[in-house]
Protein backbone atom coordinates (compact mmCIF):
# COMPACT_ATOMS: atom_id res chain seq x y z
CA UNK A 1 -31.82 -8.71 -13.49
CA UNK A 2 -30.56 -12.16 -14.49
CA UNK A 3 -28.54 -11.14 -17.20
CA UNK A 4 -27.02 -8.45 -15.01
CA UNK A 5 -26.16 -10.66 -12.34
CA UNK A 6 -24.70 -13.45 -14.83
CA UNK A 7 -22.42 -10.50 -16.27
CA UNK A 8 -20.40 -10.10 -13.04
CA UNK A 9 -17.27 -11.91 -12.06
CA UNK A 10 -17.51 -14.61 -9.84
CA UNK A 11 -15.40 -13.51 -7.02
CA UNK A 12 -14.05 -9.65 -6.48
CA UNK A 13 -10.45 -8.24 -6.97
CA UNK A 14 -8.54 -8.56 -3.83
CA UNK A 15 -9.14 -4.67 -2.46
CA UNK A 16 -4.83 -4.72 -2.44
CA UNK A 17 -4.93 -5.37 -5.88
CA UNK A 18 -7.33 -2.27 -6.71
CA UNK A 19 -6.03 0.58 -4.25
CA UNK A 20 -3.55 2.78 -3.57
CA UNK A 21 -0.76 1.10 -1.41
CA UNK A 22 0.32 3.70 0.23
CA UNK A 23 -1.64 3.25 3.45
CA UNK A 24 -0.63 0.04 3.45
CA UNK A 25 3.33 0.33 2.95
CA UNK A 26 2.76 3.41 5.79
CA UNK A 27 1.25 0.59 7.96
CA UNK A 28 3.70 -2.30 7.52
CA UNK A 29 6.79 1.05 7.98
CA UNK A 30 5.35 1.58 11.26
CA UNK A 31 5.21 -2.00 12.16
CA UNK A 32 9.31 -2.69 10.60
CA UNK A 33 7.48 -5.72 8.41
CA UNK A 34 10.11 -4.89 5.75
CA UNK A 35 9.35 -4.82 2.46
CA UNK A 36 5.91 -5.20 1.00
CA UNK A 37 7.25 -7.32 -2.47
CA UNK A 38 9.03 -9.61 0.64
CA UNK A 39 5.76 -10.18 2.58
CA UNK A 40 4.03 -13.15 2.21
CA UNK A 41 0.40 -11.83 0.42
CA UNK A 42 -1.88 -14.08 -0.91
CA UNK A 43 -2.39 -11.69 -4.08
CA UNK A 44 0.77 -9.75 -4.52
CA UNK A 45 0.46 -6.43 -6.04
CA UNK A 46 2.18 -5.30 -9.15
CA UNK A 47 5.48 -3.38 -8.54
CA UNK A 48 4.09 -0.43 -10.30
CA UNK A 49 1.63 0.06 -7.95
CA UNK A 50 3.91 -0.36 -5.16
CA UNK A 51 6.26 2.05 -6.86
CA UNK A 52 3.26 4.25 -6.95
CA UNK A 53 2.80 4.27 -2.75
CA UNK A 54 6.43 4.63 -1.98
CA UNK A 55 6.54 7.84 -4.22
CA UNK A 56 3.82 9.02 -2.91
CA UNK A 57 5.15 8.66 0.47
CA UNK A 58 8.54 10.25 -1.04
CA UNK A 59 6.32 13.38 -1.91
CA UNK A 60 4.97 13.60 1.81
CA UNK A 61 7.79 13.16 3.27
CA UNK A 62 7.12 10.04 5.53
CA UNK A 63 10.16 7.61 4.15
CA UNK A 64 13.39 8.07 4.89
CA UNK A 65 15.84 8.34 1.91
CA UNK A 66 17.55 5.44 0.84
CA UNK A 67 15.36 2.69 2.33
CA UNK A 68 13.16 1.95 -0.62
CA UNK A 69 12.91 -1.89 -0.61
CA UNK A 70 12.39 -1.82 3.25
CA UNK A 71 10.78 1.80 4.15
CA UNK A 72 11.73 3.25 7.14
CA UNK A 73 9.27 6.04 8.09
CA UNK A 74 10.60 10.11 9.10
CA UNK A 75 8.67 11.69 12.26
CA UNK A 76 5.97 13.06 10.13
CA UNK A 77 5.71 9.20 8.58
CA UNK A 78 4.85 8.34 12.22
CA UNK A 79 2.41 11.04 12.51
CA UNK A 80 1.01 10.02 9.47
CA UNK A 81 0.94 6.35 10.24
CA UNK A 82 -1.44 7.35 13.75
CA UNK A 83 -4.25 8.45 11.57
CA UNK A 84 -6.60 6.03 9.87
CA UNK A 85 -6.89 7.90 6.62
CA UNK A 86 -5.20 7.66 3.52
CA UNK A 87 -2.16 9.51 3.39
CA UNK A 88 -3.07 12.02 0.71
C-alpha cells in the first residue's frame, strides 16, 4: 500500500554494514589487502563487528596468531577462503 511504501527508508543499509564480516576479512586475507579498518570502504563498518569476524575466524582456526590488524590466513584459512560460503 501507499502508506507501506512511504514507511520505508529511502535507500538500503550498505549489505557490509548489516552482515557478518567474516567472509569478507577471509576474502581480503587471501588477497594480502591488509586490514579491513585500513581499506578504503565507502561505508566503513563498526569495529565491533569487525571484532566479531576476526574472532570468529580465531574460533575456526583460519588466522594466524598475532596478525589481528592485518590477518594473515593458516592452511585451513586458505581452504576456507576457496569456498563461496560463509565461514560458519
Amino acid at each position: 500500500s501507499q502508506t507501506s511504501f512511504e514507511s520505508r527508508p529511502e535507500f538500503t543499509e550498505p549489505e557490509i554494514l548489516r552482515t557478518n564480516l567474516a567472509a569478507v576479512i577471509l576474502q581480503m586475507a587471501q588477497a594480502r589487502l591488509g586490514a579491513i579498518t585500513d581499506f578504503p570502504l565507502v561505508e566503513a563498518p563498526d569495529r565491533s563487528r569487525i571484532n566479531d569476524g576476526i574472532r570468529l575466524l580465531d574460533e575456526l582456526g583460519a588466522l594466524k596468531p598475532g596478525h589481528r590488524d592485518a590477518p594473515r590466513l593458516t592452511k585451513i584459512g586458505h581452504q576456507l577462503a576457496r569456498v563461496p560460503l560463509d565461514p560458519r
